[in-house]
N, C-alpha and C. Protein backbone atom coordinates (compact mmCIF):
# COMPACT_ATOMS: atom_id res chain seq x y z
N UNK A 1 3.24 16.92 -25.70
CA UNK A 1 3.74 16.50 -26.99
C UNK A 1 4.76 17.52 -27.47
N UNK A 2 5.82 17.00 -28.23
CA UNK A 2 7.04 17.91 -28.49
C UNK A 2 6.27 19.24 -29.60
N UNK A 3 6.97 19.75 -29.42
CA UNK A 3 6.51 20.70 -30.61
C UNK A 3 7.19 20.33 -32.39
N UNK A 4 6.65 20.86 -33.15
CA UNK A 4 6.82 20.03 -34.48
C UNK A 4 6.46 18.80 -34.80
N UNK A 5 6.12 17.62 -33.25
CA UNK A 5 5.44 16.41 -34.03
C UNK A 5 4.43 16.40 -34.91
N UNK A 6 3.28 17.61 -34.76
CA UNK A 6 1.86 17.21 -35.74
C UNK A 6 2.61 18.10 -37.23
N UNK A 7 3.41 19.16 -36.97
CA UNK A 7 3.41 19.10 -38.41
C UNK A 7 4.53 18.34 -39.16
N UNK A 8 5.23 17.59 -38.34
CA UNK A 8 6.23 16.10 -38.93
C UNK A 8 5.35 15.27 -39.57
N UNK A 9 4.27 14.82 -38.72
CA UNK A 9 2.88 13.80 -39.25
C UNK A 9 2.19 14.33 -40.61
N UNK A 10 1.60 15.72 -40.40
CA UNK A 10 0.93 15.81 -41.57
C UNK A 10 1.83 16.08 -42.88
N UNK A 11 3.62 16.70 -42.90
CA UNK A 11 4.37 17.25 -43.74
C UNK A 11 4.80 15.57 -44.41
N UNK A 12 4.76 14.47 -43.27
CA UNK A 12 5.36 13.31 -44.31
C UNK A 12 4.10 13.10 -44.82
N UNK A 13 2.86 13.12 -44.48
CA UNK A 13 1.55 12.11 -44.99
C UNK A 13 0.95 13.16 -46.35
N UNK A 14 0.97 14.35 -46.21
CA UNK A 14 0.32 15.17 -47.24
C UNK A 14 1.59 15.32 -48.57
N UNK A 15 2.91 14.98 -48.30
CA UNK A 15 3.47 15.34 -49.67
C UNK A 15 3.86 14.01 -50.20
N UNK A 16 2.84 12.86 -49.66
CA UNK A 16 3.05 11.76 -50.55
C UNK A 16 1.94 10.49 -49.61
N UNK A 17 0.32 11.08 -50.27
CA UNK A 17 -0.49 10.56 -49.81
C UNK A 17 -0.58 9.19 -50.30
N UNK A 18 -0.19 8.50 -51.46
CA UNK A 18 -0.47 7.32 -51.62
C UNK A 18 1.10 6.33 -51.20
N UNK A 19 1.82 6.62 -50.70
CA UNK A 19 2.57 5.79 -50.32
C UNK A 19 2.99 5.27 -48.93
N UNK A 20 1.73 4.38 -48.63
CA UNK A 20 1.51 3.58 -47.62
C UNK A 20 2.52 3.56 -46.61
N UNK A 21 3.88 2.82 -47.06
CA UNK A 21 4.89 2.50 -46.10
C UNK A 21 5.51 3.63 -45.58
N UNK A 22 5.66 4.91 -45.91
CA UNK A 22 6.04 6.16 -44.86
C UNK A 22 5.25 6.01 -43.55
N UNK A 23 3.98 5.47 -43.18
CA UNK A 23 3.32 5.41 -42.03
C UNK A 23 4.61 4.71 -41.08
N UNK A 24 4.93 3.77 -41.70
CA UNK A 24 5.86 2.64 -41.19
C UNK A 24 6.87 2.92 -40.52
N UNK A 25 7.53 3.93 -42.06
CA UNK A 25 9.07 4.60 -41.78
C UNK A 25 9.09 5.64 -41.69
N UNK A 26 9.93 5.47 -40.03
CA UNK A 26 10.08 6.92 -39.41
C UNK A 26 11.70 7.05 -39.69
N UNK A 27 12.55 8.33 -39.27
CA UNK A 27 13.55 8.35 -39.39
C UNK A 27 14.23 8.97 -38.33
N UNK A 28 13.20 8.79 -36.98
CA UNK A 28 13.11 9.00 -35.33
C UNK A 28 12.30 8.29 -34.93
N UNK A 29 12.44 7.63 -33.84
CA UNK A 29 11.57 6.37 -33.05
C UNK A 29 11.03 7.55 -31.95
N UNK A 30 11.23 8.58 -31.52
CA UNK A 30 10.01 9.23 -31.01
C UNK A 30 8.74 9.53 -31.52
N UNK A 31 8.78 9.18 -33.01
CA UNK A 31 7.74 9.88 -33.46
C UNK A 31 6.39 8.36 -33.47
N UNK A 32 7.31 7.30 -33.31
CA UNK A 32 6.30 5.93 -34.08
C UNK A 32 5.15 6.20 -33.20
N UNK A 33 4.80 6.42 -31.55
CA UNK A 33 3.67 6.12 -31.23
C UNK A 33 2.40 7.67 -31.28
N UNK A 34 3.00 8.83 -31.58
CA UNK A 34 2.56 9.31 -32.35
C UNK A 34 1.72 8.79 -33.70
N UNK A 35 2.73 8.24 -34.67
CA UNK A 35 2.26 8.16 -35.42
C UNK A 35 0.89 7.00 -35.63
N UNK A 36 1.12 6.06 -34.87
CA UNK A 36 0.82 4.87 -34.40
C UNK A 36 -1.05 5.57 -34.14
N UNK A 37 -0.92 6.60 -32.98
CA UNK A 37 -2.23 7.29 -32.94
C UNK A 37 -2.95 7.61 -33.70
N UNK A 38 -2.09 8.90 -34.78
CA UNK A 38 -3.09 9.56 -35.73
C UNK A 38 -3.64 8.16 -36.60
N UNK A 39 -2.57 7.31 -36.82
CA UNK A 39 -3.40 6.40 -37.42
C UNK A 39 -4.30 5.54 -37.10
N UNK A 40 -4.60 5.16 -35.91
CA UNK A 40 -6.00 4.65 -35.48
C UNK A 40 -7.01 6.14 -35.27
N UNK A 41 -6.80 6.99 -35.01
CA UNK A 41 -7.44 7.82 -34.92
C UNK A 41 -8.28 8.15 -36.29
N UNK A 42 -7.65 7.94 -37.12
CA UNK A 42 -7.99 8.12 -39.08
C UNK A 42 -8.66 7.00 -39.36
N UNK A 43 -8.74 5.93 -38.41
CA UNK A 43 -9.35 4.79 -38.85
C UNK A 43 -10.54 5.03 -38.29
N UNK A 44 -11.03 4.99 -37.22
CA UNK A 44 -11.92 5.86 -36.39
C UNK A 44 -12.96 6.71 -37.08
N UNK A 45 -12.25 7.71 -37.26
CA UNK A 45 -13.14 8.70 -37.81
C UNK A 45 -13.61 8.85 -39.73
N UNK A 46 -12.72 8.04 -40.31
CA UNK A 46 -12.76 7.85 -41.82
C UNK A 46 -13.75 7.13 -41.58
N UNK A 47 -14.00 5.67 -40.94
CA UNK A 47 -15.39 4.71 -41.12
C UNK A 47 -16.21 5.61 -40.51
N UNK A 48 -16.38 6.22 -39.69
CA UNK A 48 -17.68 6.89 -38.95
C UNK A 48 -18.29 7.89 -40.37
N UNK A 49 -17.14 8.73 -41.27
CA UNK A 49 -17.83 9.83 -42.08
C UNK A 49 -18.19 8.70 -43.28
N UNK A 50 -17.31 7.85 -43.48
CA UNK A 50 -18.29 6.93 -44.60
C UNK A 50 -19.31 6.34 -44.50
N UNK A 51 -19.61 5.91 -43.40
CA UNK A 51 -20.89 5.74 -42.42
C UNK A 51 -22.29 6.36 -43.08
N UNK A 52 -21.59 7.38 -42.84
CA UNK A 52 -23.18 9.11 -42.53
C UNK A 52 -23.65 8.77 -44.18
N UNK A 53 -23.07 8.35 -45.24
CA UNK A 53 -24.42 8.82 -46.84
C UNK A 53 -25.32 7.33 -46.54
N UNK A 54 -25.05 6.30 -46.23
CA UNK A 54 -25.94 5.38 -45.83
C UNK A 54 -26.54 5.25 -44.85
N UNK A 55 -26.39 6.22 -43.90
CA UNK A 55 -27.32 5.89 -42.54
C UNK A 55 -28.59 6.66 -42.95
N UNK A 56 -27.68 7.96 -43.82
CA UNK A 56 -28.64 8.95 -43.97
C UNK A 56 -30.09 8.60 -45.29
N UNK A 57 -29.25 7.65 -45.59
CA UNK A 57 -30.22 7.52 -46.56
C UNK A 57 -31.21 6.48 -46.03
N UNK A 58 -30.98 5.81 -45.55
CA UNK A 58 -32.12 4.43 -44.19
C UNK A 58 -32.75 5.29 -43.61
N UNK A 59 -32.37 6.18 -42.90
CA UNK A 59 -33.16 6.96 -41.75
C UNK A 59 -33.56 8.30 -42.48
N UNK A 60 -33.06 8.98 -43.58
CA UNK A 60 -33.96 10.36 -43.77
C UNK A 60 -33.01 11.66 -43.14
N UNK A 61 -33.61 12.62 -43.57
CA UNK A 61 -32.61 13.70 -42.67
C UNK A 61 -33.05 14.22 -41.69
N UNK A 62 -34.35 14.09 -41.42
CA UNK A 62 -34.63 14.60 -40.18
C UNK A 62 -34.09 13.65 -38.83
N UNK A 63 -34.69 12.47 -39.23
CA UNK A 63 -34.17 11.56 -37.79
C UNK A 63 -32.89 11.14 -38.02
N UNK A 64 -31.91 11.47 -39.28
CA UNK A 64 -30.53 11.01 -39.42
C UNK A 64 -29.76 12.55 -38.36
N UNK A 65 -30.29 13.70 -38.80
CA UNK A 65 -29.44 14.79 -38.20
C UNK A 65 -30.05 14.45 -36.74
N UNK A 66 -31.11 14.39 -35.76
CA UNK A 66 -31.56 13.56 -34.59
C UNK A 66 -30.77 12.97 -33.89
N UNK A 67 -30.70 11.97 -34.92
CA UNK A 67 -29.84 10.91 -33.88
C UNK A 67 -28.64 10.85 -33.95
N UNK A 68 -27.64 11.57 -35.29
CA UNK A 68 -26.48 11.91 -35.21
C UNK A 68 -25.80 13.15 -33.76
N UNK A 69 -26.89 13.79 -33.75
CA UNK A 69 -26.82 14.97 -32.37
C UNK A 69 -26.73 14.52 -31.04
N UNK A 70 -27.93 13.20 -31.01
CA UNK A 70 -28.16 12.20 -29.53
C UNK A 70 -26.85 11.71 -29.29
N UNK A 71 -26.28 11.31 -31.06
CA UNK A 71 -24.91 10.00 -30.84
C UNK A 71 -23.67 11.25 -30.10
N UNK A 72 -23.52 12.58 -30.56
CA UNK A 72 -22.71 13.02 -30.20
C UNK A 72 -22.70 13.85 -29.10
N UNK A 73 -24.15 13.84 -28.65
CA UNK A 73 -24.34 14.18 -26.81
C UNK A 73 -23.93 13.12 -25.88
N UNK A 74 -24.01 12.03 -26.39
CA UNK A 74 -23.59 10.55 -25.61
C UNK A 74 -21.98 10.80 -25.65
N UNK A 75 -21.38 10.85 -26.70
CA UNK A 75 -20.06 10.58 -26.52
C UNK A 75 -19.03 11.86 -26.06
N UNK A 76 -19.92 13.23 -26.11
CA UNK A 76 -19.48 13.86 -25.30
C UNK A 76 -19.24 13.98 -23.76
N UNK A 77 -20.65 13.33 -23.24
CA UNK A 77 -21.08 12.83 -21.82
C UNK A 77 -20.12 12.11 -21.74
N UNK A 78 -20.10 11.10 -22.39
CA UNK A 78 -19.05 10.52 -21.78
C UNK A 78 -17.96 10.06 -21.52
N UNK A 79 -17.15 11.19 -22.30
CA UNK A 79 -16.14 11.52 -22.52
C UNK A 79 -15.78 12.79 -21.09
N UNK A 80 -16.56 13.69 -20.54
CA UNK A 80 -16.61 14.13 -20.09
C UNK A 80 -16.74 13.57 -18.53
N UNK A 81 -17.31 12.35 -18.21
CA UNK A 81 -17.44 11.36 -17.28
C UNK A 81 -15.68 10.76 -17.47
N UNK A 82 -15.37 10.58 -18.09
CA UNK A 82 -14.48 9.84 -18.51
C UNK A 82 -12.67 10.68 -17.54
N UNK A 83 -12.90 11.68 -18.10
CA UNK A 83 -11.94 12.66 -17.77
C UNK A 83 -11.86 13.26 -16.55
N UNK A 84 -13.18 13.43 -15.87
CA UNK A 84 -13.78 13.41 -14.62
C UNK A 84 -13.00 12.68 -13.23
N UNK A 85 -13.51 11.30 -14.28
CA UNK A 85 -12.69 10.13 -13.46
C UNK A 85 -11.17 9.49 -13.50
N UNK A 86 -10.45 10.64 -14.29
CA UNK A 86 -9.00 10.23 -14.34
C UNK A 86 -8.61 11.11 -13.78
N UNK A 87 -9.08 12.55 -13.82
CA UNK A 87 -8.33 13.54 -12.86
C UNK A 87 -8.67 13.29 -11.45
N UNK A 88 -9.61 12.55 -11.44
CA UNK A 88 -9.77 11.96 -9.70
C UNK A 88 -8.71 11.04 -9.12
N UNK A 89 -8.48 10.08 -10.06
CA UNK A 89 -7.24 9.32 -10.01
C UNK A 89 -6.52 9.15 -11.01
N UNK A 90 -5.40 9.86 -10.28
CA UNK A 90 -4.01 10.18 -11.50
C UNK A 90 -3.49 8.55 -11.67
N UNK A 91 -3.42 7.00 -10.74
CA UNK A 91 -2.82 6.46 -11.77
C UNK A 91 -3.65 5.79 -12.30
N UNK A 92 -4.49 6.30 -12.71
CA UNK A 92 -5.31 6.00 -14.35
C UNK A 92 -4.17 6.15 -15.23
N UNK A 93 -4.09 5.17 -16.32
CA UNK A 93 -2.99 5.59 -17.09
C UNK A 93 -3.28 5.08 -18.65
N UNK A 94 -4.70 4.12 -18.62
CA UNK A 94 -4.93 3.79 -19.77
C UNK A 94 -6.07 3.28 -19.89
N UNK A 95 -6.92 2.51 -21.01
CA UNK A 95 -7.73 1.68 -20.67
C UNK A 95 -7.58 0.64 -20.37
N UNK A 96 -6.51 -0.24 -20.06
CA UNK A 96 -6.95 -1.07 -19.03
C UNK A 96 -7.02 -1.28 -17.40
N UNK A 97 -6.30 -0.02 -17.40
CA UNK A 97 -6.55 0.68 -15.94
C UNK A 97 -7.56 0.64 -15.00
N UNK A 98 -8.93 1.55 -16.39
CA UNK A 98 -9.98 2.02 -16.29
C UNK A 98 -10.58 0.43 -15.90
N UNK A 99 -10.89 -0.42 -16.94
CA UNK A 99 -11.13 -1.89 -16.65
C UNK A 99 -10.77 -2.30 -15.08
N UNK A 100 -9.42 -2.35 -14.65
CA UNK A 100 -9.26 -3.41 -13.41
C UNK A 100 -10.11 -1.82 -12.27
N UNK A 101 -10.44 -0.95 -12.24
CA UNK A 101 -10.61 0.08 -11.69
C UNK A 101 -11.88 -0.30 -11.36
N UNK A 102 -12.32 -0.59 -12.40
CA UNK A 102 -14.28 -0.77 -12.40
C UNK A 102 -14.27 -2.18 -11.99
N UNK A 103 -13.80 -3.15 -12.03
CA UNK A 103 -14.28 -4.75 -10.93
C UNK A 103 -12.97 -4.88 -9.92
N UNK A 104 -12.90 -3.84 -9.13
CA UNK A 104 -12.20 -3.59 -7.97
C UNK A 104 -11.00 -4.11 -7.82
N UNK A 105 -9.92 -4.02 -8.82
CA UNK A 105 -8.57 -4.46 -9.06
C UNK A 105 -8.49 -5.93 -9.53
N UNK A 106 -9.36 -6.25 -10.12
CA UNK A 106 -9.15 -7.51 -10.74
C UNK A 106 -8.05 -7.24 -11.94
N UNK A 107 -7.08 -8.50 -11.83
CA UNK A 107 -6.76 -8.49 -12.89
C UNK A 107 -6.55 -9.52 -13.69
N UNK A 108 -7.95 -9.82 -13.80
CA UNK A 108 -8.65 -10.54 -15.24
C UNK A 108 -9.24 -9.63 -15.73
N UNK A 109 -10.45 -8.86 -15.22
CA UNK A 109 -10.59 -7.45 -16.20
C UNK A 109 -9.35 -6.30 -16.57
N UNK A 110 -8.64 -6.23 -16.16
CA UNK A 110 -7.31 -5.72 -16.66
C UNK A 110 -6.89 -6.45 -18.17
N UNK A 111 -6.69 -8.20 -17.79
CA UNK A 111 -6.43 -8.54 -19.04
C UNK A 111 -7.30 -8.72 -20.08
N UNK A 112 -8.69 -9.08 -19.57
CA UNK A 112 -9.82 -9.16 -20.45
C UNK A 112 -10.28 -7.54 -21.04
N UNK A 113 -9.69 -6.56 -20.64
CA UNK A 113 -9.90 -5.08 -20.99
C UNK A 113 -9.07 -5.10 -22.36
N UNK A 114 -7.68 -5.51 -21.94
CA UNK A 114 -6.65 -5.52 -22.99
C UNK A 114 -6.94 -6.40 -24.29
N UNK A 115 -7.26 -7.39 -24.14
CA UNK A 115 -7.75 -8.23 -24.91
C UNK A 115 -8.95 -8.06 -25.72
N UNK A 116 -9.84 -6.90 -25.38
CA UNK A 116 -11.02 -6.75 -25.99
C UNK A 116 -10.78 -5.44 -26.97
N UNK A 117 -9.76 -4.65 -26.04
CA UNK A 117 -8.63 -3.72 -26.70
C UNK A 117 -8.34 -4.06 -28.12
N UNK A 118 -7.04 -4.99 -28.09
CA UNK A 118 -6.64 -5.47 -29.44
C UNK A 118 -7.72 -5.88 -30.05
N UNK A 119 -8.74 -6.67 -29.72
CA UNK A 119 -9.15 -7.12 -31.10
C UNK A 119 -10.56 -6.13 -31.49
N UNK A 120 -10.30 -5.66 -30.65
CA UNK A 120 -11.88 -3.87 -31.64
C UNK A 120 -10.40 -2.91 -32.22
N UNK A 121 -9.16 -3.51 -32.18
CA UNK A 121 -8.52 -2.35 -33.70
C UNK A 121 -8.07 -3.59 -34.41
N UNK A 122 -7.95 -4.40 -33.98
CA UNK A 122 -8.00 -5.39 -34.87
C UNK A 122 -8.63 -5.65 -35.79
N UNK A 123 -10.05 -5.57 -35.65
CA UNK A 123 -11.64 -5.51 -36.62
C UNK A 123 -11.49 -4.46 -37.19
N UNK A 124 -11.32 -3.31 -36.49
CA UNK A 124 -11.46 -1.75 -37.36
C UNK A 124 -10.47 -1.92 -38.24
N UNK A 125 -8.87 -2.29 -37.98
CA UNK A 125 -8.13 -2.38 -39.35
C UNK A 125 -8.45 -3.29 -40.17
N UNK A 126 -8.91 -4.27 -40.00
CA UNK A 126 -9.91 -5.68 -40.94
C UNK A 126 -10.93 -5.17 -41.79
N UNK A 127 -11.93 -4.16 -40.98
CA UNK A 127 -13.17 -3.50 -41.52
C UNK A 127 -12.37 -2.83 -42.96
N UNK A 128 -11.29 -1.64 -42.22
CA UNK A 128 -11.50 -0.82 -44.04
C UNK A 128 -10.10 -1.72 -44.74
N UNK A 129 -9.45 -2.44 -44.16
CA UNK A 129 -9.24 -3.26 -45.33
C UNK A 129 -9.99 -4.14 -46.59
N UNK A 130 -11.02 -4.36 -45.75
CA UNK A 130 -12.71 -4.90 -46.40
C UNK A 130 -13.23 -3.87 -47.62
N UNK A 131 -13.15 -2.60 -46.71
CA UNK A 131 -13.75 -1.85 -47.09
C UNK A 131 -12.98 -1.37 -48.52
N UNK A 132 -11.84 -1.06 -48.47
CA UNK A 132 -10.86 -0.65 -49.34
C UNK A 132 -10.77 -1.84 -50.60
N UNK A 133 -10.45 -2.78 -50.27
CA UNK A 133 -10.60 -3.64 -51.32
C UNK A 133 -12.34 -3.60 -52.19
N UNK A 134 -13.13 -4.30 -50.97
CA UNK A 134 -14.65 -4.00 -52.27
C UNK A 134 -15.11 -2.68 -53.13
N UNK A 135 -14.38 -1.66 -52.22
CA UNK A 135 -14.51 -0.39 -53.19
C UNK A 135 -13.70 -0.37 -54.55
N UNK A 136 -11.85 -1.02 -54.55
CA UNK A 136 -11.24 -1.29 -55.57
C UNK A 136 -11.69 -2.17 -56.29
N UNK A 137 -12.48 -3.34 -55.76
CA UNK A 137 -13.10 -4.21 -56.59
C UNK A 137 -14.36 -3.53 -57.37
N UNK A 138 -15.03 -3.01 -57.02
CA UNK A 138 -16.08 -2.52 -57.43
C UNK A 138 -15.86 -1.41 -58.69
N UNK A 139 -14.79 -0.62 -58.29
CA UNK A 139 -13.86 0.20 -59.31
C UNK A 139 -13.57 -0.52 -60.70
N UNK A 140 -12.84 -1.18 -60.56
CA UNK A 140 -12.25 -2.67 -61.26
C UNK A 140 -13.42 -2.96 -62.39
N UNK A 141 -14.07 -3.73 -61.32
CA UNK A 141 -15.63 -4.67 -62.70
C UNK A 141 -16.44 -3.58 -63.06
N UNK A 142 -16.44 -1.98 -62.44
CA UNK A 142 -17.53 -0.86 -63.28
C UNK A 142 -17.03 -0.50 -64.28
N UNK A 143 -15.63 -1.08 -64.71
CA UNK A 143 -14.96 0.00 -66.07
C UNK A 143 -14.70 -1.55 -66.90
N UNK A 144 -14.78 -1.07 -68.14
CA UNK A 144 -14.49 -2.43 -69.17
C UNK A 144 -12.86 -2.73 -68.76
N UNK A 145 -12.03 -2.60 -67.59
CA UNK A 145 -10.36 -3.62 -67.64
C UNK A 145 -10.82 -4.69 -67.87
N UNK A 146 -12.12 -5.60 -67.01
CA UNK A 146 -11.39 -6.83 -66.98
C UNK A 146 -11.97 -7.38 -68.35
């Protein structure tokens, strides 16, 4: 990655956090799939920490810190499996790679990889759009506006 892209990302997003469409507009097309990342990446990890005050409160803190530790021994494993198996084969090049790789060059799991691809960020951008609105709604009807 070039040098200066992450602090291009965070210098446009932190000196003007509520204005959505800078994600959009770049004023270099090297930077869009960059940017394109951090922002599924923020989607990712924003639902997972909004997650944790309701899990924690269903499960308790003993078996919430538990199984939060199990969840992140799993995804270290296998993440670590993961990386394993791309430096074994360099043209790994993505996940749907990984897909036609695992049912021996099919490519219907190639496209059925891709396809299952789009629509789990598809849902995740659906989810906190969900999410974002019932929280503004909820904002909304707790204060005497309407």
């Amino acid at each position: 990655m070039a040098d200066g892209t992450w602090s291009f990302l965070l210098s446009s997003w932190v000196s003007s956090p509520s204005n959505f469409r800078a994600v959009a507009t770049v004023t270099r097309a090297d930077h869009l799939p960059q940017q394109t990342a951090a922002l599924l990446f923020s989607e990712y990890i924003c639902l997972a920490i909004l997650s944790f005050p309701w899990s924690y409160s269903v499960l308790g803190l003993v078996p919430g810190v538990i199984l939060t530790i199990a969840t992140a021994a799993s995804v270290q494993y296998t993440s670590l499996v993961l990386w394993r198996y791309c430096l074994a084969h360099p043209e790994i090049r993505d996940v749907c790679d990984i897909g036609k790789a695992l049912f021996n060059g099919s490519k219907i799991a190639y496209n059925l990889t891709a396809v299952g691809f789009v629509l789990n960020n598809t849902f995740i951008g659906g989810e906190s759009i969900l999410t974002a609105g019932y929280s503004d709604y909820l904002n909304i009807h707790s204060t005497r506006l309407c």
